[in-house]
Protein backbone atom coordinates (compact mmCIF):
# COMPACT_ATOMS: atom_id res chain seq x y z
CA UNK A 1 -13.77 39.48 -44.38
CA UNK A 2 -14.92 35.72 -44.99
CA UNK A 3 -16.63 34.00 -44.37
CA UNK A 4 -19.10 36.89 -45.04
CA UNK A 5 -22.76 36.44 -46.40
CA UNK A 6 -23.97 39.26 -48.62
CA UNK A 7 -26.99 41.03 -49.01
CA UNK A 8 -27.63 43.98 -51.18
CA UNK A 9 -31.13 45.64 -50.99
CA UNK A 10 -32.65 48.28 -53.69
CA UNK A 11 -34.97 51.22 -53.00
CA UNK A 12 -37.10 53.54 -55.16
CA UNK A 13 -36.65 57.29 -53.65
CA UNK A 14 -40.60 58.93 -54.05
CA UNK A 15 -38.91 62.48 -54.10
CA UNK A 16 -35.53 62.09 -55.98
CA UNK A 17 -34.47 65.89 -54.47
CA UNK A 18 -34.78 64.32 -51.13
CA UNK A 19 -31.70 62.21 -50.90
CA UNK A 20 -27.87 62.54 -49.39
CA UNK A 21 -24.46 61.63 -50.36
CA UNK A 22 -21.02 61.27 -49.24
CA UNK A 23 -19.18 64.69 -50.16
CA UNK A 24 -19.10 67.34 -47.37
CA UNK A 25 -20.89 70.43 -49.27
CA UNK A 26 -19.34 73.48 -47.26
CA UNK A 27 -16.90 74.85 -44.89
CA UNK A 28 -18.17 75.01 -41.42
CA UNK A 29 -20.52 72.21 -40.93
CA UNK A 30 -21.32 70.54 -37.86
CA UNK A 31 -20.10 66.76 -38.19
CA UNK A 32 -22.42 64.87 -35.74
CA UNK A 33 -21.81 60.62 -35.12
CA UNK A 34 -24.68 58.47 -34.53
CA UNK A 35 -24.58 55.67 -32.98
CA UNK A 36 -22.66 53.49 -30.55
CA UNK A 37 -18.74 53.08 -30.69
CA UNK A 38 -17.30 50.50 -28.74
CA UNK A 39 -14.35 50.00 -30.89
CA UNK A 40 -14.84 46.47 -32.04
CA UNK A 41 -12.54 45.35 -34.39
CA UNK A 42 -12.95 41.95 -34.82
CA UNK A 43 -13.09 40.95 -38.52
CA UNK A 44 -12.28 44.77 -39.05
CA UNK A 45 -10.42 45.86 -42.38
CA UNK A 46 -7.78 47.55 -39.73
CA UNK A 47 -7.09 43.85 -38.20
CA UNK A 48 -6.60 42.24 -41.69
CA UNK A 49 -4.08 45.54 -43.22
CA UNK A 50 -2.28 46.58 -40.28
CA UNK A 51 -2.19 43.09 -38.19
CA UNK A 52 -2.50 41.27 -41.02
CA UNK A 53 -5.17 39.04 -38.97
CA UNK A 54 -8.63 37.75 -40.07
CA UNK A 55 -9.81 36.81 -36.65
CA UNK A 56 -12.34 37.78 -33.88
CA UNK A 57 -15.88 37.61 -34.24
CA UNK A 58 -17.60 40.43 -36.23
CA UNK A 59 -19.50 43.00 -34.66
CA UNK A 60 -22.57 41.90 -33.27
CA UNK A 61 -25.85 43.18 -34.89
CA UNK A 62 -29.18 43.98 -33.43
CA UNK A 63 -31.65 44.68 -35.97
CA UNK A 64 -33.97 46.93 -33.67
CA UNK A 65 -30.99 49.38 -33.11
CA UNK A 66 -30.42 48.94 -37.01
CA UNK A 67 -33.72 50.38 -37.64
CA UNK A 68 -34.05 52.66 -35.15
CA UNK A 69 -30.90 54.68 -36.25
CA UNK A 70 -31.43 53.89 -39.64
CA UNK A 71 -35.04 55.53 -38.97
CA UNK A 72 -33.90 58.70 -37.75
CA UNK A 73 -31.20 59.50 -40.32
CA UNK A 74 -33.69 58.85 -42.84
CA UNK A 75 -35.97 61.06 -41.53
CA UNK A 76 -33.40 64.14 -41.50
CA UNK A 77 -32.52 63.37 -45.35
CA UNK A 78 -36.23 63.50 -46.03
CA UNK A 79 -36.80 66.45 -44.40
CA UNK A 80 -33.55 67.93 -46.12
CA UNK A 81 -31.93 68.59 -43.00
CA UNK A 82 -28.33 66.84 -43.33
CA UNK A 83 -26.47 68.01 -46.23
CA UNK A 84 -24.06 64.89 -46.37
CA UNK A 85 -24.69 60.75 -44.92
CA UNK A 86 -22.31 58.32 -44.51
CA UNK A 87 -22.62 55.00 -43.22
CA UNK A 88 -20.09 53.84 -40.77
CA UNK A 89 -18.75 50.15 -42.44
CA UNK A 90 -15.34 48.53 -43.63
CA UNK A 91 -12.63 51.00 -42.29
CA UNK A 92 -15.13 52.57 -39.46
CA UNK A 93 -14.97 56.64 -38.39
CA UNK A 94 -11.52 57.13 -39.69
CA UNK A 95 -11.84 56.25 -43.65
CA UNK A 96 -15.77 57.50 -43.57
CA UNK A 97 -14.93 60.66 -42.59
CA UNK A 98 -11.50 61.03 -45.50
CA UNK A 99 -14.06 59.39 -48.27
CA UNK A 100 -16.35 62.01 -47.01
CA UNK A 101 -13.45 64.76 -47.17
CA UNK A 102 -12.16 63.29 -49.96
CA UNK A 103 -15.28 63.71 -52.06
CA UNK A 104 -16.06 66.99 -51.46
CA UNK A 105 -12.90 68.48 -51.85
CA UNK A 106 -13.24 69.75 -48.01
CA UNK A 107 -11.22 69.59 -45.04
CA UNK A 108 -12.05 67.74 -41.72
CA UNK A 109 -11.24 68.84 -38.15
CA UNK A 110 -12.54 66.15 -35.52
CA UNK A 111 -12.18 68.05 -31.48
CA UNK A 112 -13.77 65.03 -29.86
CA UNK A 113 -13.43 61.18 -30.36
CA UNK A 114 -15.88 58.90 -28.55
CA UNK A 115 -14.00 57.25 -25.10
CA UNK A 116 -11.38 54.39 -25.66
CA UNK A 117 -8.21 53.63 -27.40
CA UNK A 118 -7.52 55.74 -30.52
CA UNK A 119 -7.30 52.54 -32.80
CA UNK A 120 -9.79 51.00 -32.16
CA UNK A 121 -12.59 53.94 -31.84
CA UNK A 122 -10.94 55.49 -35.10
CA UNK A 123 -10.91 51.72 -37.40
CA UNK A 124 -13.76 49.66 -35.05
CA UNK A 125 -16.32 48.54 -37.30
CA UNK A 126 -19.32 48.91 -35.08
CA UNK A 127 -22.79 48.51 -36.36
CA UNK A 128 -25.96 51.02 -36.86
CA UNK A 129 -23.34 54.17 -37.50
CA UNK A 130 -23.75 57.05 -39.24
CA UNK A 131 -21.96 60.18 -39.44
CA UNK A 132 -23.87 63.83 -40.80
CA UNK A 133 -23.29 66.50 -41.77
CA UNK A 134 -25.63 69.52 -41.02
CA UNK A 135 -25.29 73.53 -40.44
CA UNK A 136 -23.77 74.50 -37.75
CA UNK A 137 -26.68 76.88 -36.86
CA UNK A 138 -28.83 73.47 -36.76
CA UNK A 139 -25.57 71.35 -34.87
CA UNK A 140 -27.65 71.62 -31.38
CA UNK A 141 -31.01 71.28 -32.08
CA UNK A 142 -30.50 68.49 -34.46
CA UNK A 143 -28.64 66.71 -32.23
CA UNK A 144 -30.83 66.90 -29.20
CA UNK A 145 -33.37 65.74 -31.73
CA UNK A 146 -32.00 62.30 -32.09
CA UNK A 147 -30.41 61.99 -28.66
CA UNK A 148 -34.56 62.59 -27.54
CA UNK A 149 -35.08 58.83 -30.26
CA UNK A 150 -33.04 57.20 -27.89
CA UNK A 151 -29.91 57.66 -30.23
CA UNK A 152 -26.44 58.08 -29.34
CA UNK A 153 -25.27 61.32 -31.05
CA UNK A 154 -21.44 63.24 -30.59
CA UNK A 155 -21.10 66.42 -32.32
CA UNK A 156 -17.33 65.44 -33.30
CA UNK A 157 -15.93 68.65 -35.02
CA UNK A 158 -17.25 70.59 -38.19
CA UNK A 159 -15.73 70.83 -41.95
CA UNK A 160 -13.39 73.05 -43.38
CA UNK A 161 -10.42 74.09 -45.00
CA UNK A 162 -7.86 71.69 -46.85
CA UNK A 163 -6.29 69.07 -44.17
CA UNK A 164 -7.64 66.05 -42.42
CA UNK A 165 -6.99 66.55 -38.36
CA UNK A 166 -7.56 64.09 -35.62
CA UNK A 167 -7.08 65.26 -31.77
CA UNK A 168 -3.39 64.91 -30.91
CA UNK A 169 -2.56 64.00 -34.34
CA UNK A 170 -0.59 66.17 -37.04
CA UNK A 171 -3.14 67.53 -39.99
CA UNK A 172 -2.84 65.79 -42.91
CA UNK A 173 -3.39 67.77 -46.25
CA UNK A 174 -6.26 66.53 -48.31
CA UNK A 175 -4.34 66.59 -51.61
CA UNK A 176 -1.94 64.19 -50.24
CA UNK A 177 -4.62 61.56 -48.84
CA UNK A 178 -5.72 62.00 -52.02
CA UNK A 179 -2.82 61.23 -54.02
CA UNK A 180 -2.55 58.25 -51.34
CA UNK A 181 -5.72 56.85 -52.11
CA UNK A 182 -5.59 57.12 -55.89
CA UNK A 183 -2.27 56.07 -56.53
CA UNK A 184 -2.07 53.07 -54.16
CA UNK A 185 -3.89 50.43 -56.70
CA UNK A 186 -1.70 51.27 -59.45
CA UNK A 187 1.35 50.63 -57.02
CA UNK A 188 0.20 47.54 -55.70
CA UNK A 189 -0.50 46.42 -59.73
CA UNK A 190 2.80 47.45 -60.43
CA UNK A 191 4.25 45.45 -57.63
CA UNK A 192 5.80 48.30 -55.57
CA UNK A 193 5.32 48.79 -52.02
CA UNK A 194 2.26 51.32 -50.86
């Protein structure tokens, strides 16, 4: 997206144990969404592939809701309560949660999508997003948890077995958004159409 200024920031972890990634660790996880969708896509990587536009402005940004999400998630990977962290960025809900399928070798069902048009809430590129991953067991308490910060949370669906599903939507194995997302660069290199 240009123009676009860049920052990249560095951190040193105290406990190195403490600390989450992208892959989904186990079947039957509770997949919770944190913040606000509004389904902005101005700017978005959906606008410039599928519309082939680079227009809009981006998503606004308010640093105090920045921190205050970016508080709480932190303070469930420090107190080893999420089990997988993704932040929601170029590509929005939709390509977090197949990277985070994708990466652990683990299915995805999603049973509820935040309000508004599919498009736009699955590819938006609002700001201050997260999703988790936690135990189902933990799903409820967890969530009131950060909806009592002041948080937006939706539980959107849990983890498991080997397709990607949206509501409404055919599943969508995992090996072949795999294949799909592995095999597109050398396609595009070797000039044939993706």
């Amino acid at each position: 997206i240009l123009p676009t200024p860049t920052i990249g920031g560095v951190g040193v972890l105290a406990d190195v144990t403490k600390h989450a990634t992208i892959a989904f660790k186990a079947q039957g996880e509770a997949i919770l969404l944190i913040g606000e969708t509004t389904g902005w896509l101005g700017q978005s990587a959906y606008l410039a592939t599928i519309c082939s536009r680079e227009e809009g402005a981006p998503p606004p940004v308010d640093l105090a809701i920045e921190r205050r999400n970016g508080d709480v998630v932190r303070g469930l990977i420090t107190a080893q309560r999420v089990t997988a962290c993704h932040d929601l960025s170029d590509g929005g809900l939709a390509v977090a949660l197949a990277e985070m399928a994708m990466a652990g070798g683990i299915g995805v069902t999603i049973n509820k999508l935040p309000a508004g048009p599919a498009h736009a809430v699955l590819f938006g590129e609002d700001q201050a997003r997260y999703l988790i991953t936690v135990p189902e067991a933990a799903a409820e308490t967890v969530r009131a948890e950060i909806a009592a910060a002041g948080v937006p949370v939706t539980v959107l669906g849990q983890t498991g077995g080997d397709t990607f599903a949206l509501p409404g939507e055919t599943p969508l194995a995992l090996s072949e958004l795999k294949t799909a997302h592995e095999t597109w660069l050398p396609a595009y290199m070797a000039g044939k159409a993706a």
